[in-house]
PDB file of N, CA and C in Angstrom:
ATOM      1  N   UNK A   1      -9.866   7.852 -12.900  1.00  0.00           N
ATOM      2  CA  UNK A   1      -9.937   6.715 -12.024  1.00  0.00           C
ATOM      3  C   UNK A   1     -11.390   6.294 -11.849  1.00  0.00           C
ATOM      4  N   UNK A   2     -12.025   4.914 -11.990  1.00  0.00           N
ATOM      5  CA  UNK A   2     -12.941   4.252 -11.991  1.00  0.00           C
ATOM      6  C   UNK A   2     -12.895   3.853  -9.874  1.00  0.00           C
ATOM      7  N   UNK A   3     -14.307   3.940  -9.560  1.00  0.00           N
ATOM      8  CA  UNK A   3     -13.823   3.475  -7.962  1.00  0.00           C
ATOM      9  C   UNK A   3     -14.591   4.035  -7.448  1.00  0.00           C
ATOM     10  N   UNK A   4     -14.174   3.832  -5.974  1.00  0.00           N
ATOM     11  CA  UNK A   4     -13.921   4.457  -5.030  1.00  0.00           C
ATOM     12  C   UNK A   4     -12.476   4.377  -4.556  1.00  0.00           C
ATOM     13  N   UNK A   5     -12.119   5.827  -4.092  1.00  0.00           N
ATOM     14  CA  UNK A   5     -10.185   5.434  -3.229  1.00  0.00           C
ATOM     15  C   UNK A   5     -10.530   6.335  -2.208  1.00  0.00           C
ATOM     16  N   UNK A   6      -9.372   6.241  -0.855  1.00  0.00           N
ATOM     17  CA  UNK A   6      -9.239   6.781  -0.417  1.00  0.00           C
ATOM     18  C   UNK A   6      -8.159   7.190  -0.232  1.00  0.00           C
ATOM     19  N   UNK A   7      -7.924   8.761   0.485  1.00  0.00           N
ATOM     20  CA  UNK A   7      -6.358   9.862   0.028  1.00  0.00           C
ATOM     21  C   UNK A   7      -6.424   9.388   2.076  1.00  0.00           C
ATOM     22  N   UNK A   8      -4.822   8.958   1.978  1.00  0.00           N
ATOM     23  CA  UNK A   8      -4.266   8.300   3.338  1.00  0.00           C
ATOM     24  C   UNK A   8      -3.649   9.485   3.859  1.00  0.00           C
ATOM     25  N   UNK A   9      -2.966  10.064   4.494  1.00  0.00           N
ATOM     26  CA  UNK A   9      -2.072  10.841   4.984  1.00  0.00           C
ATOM     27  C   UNK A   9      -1.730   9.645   6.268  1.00  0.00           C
ATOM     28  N   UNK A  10       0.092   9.384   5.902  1.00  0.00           N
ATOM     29  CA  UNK A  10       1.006   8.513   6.912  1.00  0.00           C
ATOM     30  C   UNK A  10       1.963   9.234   7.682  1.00  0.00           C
ATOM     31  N   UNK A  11       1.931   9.363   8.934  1.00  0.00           N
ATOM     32  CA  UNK A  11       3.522   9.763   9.211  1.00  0.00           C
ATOM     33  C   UNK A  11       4.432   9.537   9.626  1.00  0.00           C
ATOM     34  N   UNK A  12       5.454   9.951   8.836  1.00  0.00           N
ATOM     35  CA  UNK A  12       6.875   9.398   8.911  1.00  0.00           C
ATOM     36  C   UNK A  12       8.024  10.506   9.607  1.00  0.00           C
ATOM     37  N   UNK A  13       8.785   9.851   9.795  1.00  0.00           N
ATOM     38  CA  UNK A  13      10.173  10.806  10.446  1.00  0.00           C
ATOM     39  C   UNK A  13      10.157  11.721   9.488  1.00  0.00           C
ATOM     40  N   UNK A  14       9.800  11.729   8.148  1.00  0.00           N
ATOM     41  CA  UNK A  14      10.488  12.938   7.212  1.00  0.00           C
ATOM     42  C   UNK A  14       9.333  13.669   7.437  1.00  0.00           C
ATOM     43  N   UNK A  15       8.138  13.603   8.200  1.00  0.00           N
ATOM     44  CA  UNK A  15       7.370  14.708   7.943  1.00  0.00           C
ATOM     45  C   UNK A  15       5.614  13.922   7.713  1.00  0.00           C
ATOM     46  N   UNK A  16       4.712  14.043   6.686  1.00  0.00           N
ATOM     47  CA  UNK A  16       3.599  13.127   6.137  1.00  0.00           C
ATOM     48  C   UNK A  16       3.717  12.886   5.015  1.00  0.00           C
ATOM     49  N   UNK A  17       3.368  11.268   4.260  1.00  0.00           N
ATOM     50  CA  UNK A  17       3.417  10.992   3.432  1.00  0.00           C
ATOM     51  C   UNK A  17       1.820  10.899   2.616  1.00  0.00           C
ATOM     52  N   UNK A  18       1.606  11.580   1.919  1.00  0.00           N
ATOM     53  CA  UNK A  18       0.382  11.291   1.473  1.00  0.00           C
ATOM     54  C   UNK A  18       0.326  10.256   0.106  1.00  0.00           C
ATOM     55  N   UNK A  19      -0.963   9.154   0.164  1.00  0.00           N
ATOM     56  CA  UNK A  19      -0.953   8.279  -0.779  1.00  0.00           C
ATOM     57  C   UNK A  19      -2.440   8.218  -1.306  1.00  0.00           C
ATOM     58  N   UNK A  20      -2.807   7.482  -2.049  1.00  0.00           N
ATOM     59  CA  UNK A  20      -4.246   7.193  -2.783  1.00  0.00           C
ATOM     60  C   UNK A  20      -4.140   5.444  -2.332  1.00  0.00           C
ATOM     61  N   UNK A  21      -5.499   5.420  -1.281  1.00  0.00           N
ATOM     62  CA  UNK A  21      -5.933   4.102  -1.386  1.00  0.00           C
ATOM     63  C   UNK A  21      -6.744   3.251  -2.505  1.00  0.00           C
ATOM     64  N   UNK A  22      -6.971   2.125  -3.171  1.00  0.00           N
ATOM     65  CA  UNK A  22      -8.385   1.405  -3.905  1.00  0.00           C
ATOM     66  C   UNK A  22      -8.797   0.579  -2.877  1.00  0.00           C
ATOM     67  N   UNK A  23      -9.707  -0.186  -4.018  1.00  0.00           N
ATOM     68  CA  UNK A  23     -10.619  -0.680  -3.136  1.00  0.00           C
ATOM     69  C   UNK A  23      -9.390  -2.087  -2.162  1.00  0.00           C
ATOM     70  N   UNK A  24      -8.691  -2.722  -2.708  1.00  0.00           N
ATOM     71  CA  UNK A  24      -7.655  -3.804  -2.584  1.00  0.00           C
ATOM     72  C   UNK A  24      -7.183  -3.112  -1.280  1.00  0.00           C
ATOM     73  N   UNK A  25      -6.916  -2.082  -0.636  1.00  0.00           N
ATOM     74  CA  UNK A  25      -6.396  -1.528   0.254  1.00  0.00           C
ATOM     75  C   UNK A  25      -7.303  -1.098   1.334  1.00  0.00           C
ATOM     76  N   UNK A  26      -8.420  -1.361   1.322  1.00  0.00           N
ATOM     77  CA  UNK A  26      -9.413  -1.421   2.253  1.00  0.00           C
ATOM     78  C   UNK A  26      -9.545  -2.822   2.381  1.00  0.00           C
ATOM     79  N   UNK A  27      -9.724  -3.816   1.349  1.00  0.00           N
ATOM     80  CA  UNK A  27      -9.683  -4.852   1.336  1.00  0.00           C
ATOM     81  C   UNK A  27      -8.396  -5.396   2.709  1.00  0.00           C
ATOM     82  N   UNK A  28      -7.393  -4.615   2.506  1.00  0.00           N
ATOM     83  CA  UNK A  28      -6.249  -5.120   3.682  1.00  0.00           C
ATOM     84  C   UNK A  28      -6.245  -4.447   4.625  1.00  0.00           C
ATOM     85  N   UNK A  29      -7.125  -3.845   4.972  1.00  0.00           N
ATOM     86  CA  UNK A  29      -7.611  -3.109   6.655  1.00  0.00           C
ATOM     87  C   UNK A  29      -8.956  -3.214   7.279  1.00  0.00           C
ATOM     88  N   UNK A  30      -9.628  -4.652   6.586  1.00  0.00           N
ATOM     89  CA  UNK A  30     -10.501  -5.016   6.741  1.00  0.00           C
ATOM     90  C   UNK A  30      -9.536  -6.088   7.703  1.00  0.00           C
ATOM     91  N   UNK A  31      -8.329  -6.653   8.205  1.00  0.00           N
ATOM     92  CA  UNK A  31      -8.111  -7.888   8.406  1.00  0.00           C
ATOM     93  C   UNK A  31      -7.047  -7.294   9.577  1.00  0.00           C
ATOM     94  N   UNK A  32      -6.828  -6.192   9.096  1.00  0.00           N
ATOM     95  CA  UNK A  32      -5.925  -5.379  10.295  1.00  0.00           C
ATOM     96  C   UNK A  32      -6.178  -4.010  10.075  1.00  0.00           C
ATOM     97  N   UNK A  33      -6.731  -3.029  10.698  1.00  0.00           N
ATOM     98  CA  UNK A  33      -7.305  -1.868  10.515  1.00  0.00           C
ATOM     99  C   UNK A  33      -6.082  -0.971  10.534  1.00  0.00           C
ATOM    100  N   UNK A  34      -5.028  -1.289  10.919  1.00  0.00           N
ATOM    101  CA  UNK A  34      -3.782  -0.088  10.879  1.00  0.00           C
ATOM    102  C   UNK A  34      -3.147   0.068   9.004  1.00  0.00           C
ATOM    103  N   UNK A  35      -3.532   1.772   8.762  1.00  0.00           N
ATOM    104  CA  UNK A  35      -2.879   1.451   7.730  1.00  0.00           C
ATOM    105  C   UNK A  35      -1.754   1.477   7.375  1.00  0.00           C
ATOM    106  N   UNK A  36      -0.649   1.573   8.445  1.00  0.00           N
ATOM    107  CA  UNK A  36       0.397   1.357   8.044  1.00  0.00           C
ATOM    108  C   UNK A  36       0.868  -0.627   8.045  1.00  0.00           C
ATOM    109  N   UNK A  37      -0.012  -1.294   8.926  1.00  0.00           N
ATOM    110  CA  UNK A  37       0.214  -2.539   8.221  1.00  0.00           C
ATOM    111  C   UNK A  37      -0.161  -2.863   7.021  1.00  0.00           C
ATOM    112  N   UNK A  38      -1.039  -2.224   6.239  1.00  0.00           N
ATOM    113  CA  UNK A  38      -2.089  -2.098   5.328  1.00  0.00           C
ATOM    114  C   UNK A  38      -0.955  -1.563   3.789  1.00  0.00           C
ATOM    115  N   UNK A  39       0.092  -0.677   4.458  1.00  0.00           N
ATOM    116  CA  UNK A  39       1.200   0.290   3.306  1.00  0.00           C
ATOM    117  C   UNK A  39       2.331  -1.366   3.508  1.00  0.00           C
ATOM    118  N   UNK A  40       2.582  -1.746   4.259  1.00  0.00           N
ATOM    119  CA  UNK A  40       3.566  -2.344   4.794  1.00  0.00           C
ATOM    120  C   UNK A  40       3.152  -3.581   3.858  1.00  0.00           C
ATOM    121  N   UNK A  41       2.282  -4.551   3.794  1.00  0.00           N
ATOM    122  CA  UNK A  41       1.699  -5.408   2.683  1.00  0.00           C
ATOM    123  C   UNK A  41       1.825  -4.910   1.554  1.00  0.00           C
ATOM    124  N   UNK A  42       1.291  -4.169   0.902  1.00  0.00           N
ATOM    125  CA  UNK A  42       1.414  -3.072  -0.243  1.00  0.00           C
ATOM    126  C   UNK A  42       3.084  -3.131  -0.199  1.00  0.00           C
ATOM    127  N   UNK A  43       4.257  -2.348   0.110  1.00  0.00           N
ATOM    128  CA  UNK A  43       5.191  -2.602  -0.249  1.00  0.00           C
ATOM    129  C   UNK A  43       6.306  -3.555  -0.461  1.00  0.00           C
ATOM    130  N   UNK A  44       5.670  -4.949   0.576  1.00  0.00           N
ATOM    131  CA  UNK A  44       6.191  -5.765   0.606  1.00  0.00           C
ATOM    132  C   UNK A  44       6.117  -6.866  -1.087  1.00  0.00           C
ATOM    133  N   UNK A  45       4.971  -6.312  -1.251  1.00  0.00           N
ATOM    134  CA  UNK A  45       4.248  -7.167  -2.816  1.00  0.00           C
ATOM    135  C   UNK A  45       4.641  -6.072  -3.911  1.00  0.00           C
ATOM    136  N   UNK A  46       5.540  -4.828  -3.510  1.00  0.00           N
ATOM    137  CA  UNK A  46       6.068  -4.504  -4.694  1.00  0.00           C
ATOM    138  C   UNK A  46       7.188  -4.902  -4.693  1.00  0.00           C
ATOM    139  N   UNK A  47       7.932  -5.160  -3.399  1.00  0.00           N
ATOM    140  CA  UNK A  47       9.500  -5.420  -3.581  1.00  0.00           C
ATOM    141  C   UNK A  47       9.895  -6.781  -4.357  1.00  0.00           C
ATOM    142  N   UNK A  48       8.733  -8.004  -3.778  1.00  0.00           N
ATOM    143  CA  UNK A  48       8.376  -9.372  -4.083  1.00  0.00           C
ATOM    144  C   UNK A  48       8.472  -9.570  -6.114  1.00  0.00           C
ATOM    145  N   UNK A  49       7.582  -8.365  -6.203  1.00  0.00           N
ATOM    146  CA  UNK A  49       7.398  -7.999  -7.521  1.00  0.00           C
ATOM    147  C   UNK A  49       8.404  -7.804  -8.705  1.00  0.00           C
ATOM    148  N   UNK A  50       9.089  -6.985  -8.098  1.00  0.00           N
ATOM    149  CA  UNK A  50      10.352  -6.188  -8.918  1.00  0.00           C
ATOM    150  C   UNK A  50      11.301  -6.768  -8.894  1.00  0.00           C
ATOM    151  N   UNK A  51      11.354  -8.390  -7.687  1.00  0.00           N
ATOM    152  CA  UNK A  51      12.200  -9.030  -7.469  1.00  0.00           C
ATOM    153  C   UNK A  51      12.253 -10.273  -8.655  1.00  0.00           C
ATOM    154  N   UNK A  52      10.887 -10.529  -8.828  1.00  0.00           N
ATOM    155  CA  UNK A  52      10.458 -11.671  -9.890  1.00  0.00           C
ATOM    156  C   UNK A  52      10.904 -11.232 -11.140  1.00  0.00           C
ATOM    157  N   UNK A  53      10.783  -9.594 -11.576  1.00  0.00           N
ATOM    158  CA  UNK A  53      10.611  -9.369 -12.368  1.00  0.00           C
ATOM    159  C   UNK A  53      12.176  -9.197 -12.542  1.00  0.00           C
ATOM    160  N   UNK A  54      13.058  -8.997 -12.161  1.00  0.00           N
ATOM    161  CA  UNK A  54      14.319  -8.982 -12.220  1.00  0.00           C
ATOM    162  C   UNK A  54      15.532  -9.729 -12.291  1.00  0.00           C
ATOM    163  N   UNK A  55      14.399 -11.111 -11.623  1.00  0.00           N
ATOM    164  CA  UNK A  55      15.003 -12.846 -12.051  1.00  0.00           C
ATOM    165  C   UNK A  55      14.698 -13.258 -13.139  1.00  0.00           C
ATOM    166  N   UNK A  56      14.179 -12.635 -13.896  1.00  0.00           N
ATOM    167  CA  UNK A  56      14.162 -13.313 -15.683  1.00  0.00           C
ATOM    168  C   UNK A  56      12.580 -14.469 -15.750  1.00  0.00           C
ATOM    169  N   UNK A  57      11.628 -14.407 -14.440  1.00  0.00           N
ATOM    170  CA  UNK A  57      11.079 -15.288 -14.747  1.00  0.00           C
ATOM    171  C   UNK A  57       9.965 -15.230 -15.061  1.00  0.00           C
TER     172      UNK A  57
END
């Protein structure tokens, strides 16, 4: 990995989720410092993603 990242630890009902931040993810807690709004963007632009990618377009 080329960078800087940072290693998140989130927690969830199942326990902690640990993840790898880049720079794009500081980039989105520069605008709201919580990183679970920060995971919450992030998954919303994969679902968005997989959704496009699944409409043929």
């Amino acid at each position: 990995m080329d960078g800087e990242v940072s290693f998140l630890q989130l927690s969830t009902l199942d326990g902690n989720d640990y993840r790898i931040g880049y720079p794009n993810f500081y980039v989105i807690t520069r605008y709201n410092h919580s990183t679970y709004y920060a995971m919450a963007v992030y998954e919303l632009g994969q679902a968005i993603r997989e959704r496009r990618q699944g409409s043929g377009r």
